[in-house]
N, C-alpha and C. Protein backbone atom coordinates (compact mmCIF):
# COMPACT_ATOMS: atom_id res chain seq x y z
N UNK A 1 14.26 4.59 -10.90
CA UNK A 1 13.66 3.38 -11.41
C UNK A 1 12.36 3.08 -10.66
N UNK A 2 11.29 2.68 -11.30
CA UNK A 2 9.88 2.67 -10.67
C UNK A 2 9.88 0.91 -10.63
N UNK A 3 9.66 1.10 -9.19
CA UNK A 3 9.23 -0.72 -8.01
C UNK A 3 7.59 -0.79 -8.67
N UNK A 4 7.05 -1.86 -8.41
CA UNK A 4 5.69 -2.39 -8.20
C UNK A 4 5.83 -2.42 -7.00
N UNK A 5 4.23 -1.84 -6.59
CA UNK A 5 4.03 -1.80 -4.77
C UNK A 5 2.66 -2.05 -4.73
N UNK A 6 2.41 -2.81 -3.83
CA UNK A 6 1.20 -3.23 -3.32
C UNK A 6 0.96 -2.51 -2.48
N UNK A 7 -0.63 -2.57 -1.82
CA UNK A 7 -0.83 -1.85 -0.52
C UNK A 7 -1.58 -2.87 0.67
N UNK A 8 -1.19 -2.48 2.06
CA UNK A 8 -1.39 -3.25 2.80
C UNK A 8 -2.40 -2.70 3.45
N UNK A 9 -4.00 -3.29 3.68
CA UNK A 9 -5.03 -2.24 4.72
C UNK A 9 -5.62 -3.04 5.47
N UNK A 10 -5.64 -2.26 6.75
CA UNK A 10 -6.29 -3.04 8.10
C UNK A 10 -6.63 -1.47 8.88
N UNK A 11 -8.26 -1.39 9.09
CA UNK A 11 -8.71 -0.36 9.77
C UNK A 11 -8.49 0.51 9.22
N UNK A 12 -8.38 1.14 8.16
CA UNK A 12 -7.88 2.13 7.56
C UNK A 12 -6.89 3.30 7.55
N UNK A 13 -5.75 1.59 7.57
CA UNK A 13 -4.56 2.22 7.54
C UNK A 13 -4.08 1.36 6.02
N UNK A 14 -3.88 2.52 5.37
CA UNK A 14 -2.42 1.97 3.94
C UNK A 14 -1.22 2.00 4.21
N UNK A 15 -0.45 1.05 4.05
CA UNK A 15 0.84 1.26 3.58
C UNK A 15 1.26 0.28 2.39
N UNK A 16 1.92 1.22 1.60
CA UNK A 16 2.59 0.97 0.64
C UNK A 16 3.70 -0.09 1.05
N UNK A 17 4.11 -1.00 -0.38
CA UNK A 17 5.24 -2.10 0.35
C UNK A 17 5.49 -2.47 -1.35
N UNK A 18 7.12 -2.33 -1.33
CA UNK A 18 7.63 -2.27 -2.99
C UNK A 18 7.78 -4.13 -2.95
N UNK A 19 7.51 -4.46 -4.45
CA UNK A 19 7.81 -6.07 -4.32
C UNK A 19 9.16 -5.94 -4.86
N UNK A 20 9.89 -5.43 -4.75
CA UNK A 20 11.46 -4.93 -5.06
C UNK A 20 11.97 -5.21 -3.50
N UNK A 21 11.79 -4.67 -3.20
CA UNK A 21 12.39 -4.94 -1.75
C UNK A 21 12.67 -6.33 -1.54
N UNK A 22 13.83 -6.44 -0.59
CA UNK A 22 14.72 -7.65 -0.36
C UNK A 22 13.87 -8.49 0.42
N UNK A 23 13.44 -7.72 1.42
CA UNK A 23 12.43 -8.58 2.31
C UNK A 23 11.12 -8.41 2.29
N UNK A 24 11.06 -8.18 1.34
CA UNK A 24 9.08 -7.53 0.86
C UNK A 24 8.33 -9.12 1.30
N UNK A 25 8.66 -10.44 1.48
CA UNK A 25 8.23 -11.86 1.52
C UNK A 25 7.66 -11.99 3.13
N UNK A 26 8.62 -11.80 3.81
CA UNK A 26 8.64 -11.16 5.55
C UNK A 26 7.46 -10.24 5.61
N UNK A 27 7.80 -9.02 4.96
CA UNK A 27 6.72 -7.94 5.28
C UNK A 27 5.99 -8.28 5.09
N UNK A 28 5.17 -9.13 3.93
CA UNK A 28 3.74 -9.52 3.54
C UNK A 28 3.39 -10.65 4.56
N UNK A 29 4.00 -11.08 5.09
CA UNK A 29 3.56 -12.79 5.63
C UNK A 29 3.11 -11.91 6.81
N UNK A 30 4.25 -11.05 7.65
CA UNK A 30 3.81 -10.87 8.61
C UNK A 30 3.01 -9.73 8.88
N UNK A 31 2.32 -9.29 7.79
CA UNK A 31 1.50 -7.62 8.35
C UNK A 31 0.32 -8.94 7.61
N UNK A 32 0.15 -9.81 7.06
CA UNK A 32 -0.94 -11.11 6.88
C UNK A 32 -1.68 -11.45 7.95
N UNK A 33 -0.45 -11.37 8.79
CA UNK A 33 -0.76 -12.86 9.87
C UNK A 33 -1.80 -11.39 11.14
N UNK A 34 -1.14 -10.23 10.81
CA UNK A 34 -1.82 -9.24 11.80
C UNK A 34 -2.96 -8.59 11.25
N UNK A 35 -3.77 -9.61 10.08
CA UNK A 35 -4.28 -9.25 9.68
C UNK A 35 -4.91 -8.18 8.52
N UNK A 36 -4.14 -7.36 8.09
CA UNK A 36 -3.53 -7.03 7.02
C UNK A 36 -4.23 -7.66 5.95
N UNK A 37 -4.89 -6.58 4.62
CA UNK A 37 -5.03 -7.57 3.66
C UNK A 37 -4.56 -6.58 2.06
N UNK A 38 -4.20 -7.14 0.96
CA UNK A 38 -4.00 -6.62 0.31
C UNK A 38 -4.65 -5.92 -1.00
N UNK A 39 -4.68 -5.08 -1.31
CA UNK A 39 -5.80 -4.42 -2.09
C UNK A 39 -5.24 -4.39 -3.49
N UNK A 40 -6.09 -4.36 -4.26
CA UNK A 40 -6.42 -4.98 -5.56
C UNK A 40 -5.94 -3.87 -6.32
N UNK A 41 -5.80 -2.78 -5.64
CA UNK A 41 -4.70 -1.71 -6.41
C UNK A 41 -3.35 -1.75 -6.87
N UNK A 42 -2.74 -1.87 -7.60
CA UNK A 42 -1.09 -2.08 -7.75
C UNK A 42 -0.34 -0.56 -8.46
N UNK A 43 0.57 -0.07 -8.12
CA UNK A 43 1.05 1.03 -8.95
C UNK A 43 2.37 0.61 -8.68
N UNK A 44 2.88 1.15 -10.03
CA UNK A 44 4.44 1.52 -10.34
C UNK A 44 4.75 2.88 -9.86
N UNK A 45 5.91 3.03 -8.95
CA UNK A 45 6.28 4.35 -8.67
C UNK A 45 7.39 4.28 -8.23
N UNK A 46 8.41 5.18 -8.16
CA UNK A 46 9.93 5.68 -7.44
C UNK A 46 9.76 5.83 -6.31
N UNK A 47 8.88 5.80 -5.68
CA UNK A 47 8.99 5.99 -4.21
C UNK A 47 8.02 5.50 -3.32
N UNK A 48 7.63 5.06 -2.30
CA UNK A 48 6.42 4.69 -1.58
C UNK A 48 5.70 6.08 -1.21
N UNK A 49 6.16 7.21 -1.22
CA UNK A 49 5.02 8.22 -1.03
C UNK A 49 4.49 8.45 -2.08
N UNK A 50 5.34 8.14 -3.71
CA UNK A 50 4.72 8.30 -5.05
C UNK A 50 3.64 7.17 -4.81
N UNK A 51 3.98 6.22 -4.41
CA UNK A 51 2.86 4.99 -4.51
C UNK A 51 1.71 5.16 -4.09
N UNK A 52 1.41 5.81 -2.74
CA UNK A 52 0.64 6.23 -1.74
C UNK A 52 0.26 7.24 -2.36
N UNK A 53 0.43 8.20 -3.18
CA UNK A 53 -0.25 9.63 -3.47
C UNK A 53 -0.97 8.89 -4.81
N UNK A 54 -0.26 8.02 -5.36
CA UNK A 54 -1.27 7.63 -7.07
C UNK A 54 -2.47 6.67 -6.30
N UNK A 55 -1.91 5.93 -5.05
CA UNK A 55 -3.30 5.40 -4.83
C UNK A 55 -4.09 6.14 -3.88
N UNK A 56 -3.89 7.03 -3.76
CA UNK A 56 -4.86 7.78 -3.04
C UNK A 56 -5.71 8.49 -4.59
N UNK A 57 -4.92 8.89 -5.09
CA UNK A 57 -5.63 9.47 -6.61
C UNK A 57 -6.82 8.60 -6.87
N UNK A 58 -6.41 7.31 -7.84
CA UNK A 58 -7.16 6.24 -7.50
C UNK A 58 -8.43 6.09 -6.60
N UNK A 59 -8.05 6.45 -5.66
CA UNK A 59 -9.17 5.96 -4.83
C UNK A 59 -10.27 7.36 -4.45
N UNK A 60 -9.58 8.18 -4.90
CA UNK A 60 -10.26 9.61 -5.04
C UNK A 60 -12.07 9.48 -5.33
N UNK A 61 -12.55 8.76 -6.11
CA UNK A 61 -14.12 8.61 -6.32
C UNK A 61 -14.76 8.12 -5.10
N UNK A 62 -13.89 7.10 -4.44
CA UNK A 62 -14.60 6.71 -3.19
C UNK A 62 -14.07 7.07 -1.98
N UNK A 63 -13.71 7.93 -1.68
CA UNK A 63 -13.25 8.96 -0.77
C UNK A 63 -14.23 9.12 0.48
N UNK A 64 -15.30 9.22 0.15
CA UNK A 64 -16.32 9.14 1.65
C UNK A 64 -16.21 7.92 1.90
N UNK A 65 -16.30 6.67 1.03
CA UNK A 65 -16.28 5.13 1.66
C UNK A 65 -14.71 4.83 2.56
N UNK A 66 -14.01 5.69 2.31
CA UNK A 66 -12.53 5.58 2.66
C UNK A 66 -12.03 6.69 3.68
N UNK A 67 -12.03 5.73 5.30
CA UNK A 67 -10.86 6.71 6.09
C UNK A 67 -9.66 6.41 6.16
N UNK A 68 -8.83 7.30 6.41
CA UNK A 68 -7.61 6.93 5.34
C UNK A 68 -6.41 7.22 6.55
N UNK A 69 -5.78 6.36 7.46
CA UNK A 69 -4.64 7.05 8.40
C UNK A 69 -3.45 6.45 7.44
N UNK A 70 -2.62 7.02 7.18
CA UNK A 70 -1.34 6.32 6.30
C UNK A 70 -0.11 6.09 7.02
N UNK A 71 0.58 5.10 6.58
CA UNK A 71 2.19 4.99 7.14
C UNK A 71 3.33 5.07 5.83
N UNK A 72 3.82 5.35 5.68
CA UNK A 72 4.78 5.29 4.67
C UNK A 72 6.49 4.48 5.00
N UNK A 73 6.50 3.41 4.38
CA UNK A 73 7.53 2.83 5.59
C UNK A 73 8.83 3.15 4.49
């Protein structure tokens, strides 16, 4: 079954974060408060590495504007 996932970036780090998740409310407040902001990308996917590989696709045109360290939680 495919979640909606947002992505979370600070310094150019992504991570993926399903709004399915129980405590997805927690995760957002507090990767917020550390500054963290959320990007205007949204994908449906089965998995947070599916999420993370379509938005990396996505973001494929601007690839030199983008350094990219990832977490996959």
């Amino acid at each position: 079954m495919k979640s909606h996932y947002v992505f979370l970036i600070k310094e150019g780090s992504i991570t993926p974060q399903s709004l399915d998740d129980g405590y997805c409310g927690d995760v957002l407040r507090e990767t917020l408060r550390q500054g963290f902001h959320i990007s205007r990308i949204h994908v449906h996917a089965t998995s947070s590495k599916e999420a993370l590989e379509n938005f990396l696709i996505i973001m494929k045109p601007y690839q030199e504007e983008l350094t990219v360290r990832t977490m996959i939680c």
